[in-house]
N, C-alpha and C. Protein backbone atom coordinates (compact mmCIF):
# COMPACT_ATOMS: atom_id res chain seq x y z
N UNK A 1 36.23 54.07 185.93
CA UNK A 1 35.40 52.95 186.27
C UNK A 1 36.18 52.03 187.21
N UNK A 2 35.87 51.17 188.60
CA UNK A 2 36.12 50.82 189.29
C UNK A 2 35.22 49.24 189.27
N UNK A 3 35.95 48.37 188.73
CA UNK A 3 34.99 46.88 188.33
C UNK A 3 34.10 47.30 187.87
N UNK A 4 33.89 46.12 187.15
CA UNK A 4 32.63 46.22 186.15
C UNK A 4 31.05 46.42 186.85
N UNK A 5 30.98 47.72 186.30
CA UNK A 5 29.32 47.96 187.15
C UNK A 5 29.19 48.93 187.65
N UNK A 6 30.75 49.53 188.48
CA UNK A 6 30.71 50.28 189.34
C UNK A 6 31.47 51.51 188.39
N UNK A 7 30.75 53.33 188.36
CA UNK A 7 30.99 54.23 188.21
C UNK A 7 30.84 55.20 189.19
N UNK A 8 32.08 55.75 189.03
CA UNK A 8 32.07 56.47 190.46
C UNK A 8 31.87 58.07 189.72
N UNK A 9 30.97 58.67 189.95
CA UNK A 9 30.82 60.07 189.79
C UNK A 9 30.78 61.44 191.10
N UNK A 10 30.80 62.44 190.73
CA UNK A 10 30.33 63.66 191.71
C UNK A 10 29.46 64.30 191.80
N UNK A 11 28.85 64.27 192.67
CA UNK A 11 27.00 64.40 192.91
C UNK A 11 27.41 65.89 194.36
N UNK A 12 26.98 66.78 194.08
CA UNK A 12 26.51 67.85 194.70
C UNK A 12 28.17 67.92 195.23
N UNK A 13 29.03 68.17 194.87
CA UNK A 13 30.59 68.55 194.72
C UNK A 13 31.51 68.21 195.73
N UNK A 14 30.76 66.83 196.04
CA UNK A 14 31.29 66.47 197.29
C UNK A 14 30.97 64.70 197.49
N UNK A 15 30.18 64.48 197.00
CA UNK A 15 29.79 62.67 196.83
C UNK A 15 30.05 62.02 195.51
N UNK A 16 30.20 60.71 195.76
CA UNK A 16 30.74 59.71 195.13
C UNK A 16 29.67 58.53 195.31
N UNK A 17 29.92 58.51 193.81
CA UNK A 17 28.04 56.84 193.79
C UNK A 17 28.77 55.94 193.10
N UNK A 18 28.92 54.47 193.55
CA UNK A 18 28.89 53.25 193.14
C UNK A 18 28.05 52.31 193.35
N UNK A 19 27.38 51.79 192.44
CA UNK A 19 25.92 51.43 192.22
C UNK A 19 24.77 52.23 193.10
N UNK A 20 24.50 51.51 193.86
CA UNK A 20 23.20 52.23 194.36
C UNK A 20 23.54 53.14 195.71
N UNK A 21 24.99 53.02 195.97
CA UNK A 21 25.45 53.41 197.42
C UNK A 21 26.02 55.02 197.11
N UNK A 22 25.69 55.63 198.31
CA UNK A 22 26.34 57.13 197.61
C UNK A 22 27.63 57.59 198.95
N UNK A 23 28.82 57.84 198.58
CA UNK A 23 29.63 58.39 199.88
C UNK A 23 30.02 59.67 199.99
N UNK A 24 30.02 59.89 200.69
CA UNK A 24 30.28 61.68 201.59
C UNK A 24 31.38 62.03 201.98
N UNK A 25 32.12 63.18 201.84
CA UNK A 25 32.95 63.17 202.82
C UNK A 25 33.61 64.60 202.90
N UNK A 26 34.66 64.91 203.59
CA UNK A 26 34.63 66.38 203.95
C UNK A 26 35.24 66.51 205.52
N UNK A 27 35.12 67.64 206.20
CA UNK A 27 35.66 68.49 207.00
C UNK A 27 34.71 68.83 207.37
N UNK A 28 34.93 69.14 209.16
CA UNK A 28 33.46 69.82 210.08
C UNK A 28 34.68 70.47 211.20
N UNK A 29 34.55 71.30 211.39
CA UNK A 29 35.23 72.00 213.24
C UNK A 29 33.84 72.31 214.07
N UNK A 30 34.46 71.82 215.32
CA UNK A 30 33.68 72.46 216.52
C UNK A 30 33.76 73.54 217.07
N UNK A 31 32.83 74.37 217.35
CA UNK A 31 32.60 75.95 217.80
C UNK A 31 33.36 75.69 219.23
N UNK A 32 34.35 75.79 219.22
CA UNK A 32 34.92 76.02 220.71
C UNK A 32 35.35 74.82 221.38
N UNK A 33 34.59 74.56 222.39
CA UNK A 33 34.83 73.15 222.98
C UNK A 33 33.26 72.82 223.12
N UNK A 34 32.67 73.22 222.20
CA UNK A 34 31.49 72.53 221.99
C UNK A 34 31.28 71.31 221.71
N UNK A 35 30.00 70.26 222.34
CA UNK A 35 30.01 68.73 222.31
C UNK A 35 29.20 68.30 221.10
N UNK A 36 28.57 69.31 220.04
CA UNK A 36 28.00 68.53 219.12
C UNK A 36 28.58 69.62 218.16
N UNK A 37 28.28 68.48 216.67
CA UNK A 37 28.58 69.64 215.39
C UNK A 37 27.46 68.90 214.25
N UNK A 38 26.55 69.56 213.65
CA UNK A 38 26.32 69.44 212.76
C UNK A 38 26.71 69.00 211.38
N UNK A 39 26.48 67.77 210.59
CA UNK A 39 27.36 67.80 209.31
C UNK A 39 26.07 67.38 208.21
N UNK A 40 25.94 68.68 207.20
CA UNK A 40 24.57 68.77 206.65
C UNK A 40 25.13 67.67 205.23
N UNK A 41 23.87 67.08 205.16
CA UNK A 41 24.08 65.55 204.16
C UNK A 41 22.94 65.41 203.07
N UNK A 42 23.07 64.89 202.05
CA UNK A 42 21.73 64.77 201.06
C UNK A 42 21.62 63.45 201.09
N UNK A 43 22.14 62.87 202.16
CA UNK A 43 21.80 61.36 201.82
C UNK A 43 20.27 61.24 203.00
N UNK A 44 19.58 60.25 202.50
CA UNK A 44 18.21 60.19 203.47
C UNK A 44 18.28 59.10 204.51
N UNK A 45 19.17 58.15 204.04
CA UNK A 45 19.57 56.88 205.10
C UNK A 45 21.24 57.11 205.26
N UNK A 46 21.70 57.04 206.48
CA UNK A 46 23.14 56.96 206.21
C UNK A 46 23.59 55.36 207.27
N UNK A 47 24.22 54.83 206.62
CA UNK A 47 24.47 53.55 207.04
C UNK A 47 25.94 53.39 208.45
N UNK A 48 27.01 54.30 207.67
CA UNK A 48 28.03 54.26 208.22
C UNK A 48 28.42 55.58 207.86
N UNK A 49 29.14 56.18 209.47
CA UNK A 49 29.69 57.01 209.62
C UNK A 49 31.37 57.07 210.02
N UNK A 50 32.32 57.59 209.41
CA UNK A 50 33.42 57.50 210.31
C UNK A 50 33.99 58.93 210.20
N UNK A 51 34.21 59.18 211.29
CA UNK A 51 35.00 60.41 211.90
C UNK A 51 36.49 59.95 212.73
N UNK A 52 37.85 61.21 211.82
CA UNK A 52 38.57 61.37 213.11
C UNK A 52 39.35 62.58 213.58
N UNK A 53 39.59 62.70 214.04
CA UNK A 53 39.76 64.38 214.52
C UNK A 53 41.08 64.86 213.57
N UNK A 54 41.30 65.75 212.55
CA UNK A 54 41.98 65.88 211.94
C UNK A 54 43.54 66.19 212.32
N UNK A 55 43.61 66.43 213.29
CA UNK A 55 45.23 66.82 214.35
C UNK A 55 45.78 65.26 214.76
N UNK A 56 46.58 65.11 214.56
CA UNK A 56 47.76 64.43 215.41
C UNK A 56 47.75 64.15 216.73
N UNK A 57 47.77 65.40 217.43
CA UNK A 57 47.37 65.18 218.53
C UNK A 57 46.42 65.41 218.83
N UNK A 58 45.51 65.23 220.08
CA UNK A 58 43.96 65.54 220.68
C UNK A 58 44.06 64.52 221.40
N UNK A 59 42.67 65.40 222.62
CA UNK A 59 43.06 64.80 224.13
C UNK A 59 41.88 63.48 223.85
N UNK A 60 41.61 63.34 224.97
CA UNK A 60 40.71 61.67 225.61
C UNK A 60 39.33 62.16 225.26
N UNK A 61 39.09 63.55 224.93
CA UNK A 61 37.77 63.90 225.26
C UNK A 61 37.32 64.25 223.89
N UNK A 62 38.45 64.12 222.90
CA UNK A 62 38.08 63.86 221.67
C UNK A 62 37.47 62.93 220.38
N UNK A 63 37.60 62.13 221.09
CA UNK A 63 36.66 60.73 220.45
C UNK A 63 35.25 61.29 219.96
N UNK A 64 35.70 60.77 218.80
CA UNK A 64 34.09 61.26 218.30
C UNK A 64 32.94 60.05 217.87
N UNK A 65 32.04 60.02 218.00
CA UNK A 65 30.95 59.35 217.93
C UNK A 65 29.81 60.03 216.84
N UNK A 66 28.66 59.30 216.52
CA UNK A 66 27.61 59.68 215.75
C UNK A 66 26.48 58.29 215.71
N UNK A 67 25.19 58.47 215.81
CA UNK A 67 24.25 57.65 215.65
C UNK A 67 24.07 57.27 213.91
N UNK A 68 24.28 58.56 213.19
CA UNK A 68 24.11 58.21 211.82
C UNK A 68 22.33 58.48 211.29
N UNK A 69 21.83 59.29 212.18
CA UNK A 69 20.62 59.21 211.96
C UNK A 69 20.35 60.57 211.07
N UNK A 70 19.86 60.90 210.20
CA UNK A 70 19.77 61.73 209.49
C UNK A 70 18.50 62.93 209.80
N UNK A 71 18.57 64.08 210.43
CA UNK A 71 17.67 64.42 210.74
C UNK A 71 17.62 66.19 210.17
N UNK A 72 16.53 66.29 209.52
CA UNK A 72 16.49 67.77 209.01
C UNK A 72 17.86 67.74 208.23
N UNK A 73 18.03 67.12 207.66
CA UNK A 73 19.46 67.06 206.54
C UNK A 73 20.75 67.16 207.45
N UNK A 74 21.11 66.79 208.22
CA UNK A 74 21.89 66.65 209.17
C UNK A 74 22.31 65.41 210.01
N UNK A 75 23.38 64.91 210.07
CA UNK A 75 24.08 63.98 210.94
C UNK A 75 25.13 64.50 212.40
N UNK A 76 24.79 64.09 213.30
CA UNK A 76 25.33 65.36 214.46
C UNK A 76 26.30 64.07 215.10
N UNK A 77 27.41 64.60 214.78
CA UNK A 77 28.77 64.14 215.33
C UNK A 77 28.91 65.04 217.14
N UNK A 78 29.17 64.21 217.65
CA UNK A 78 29.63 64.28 218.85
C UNK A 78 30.72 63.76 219.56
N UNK A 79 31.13 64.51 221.00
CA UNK A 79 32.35 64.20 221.48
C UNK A 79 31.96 64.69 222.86
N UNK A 80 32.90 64.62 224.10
CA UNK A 80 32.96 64.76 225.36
C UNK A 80 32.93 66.84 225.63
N UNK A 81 32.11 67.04 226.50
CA UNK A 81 32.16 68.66 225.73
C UNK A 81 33.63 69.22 226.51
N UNK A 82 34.26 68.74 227.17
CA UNK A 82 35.82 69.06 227.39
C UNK A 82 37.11 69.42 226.83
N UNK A 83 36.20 68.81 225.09
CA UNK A 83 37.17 68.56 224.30
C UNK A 83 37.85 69.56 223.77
N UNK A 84 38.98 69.37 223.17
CA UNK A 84 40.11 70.33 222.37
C UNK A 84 39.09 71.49 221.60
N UNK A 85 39.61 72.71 222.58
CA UNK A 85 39.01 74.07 221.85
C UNK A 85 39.08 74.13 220.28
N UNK A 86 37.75 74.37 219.34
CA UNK A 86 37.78 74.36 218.07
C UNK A 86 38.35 73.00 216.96
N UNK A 87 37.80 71.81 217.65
CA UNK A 87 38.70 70.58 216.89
C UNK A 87 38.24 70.32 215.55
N UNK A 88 39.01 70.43 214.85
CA UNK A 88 38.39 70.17 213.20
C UNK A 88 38.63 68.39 213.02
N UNK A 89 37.71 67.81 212.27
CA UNK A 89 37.46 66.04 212.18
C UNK A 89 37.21 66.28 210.39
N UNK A 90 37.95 64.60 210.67
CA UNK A 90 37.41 64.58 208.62
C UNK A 90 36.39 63.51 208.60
N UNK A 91 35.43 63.08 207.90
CA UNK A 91 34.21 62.49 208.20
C UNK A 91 33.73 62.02 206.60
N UNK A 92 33.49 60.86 206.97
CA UNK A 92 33.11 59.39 205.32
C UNK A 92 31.83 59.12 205.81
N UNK A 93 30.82 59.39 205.46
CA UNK A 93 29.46 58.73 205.47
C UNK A 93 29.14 57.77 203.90
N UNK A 94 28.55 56.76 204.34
CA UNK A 94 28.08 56.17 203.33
C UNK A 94 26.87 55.43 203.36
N UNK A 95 26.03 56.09 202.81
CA UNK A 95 23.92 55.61 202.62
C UNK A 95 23.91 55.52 201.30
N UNK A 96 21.95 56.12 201.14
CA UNK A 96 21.73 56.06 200.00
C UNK A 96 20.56 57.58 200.19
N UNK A 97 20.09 57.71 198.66
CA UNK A 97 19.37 59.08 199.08
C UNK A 97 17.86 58.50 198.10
N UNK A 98 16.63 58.90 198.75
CA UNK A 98 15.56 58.70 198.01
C UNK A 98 15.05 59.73 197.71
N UNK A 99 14.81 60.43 196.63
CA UNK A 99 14.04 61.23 195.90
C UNK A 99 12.28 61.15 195.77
């Protein structure tokens, strides 16, 4: 338990709920130097996204971005399509999910 109120559990073997908020998180690589990646989510609103490229190093064209919009169970992280062949990113979303 994390303050009073807040229980943090594991919801589909990968999220974490304190009160009504649920967080995500995990690992995605890009197919090559491909400019988008898919990252499939059970949340229905996602508020905040953060991504960063899991290497040390990586070039200018690695910056990753995301709207956060949840579409067909999916949040699509993007980057410059130049970027570092096959870049793996670690990635924290935090929404909520309506049933």
């Amino acid at each position: 338990m994390i303050g009073e109120g807040f229980i943090l559990q594991t919801i589909h073997g990968r999220a974490f709920q304190s009160g009504d908020r649920l967080i995500e998180f995990g690992t995605v690589a890009f197919v090559t130097t491909g400019s988008t990646v898919e990252i499939t989510t059970n949340l229905s609103v996602v508020e905040c996204v953060l991504a960063l490229p899991k290497t040390v190093t990586y070039g200018v064209n690695d910056q990753l971005s995301s709207d956060g919009v949840v579409t067909t169970g999916a949040v699509t992280l993007a980057r410059n399509a130049s970027g570092t062949n096959g870049l793996s990113a670690y990635y924290l979303m935090i929404g909520y999910r309506y049933d």
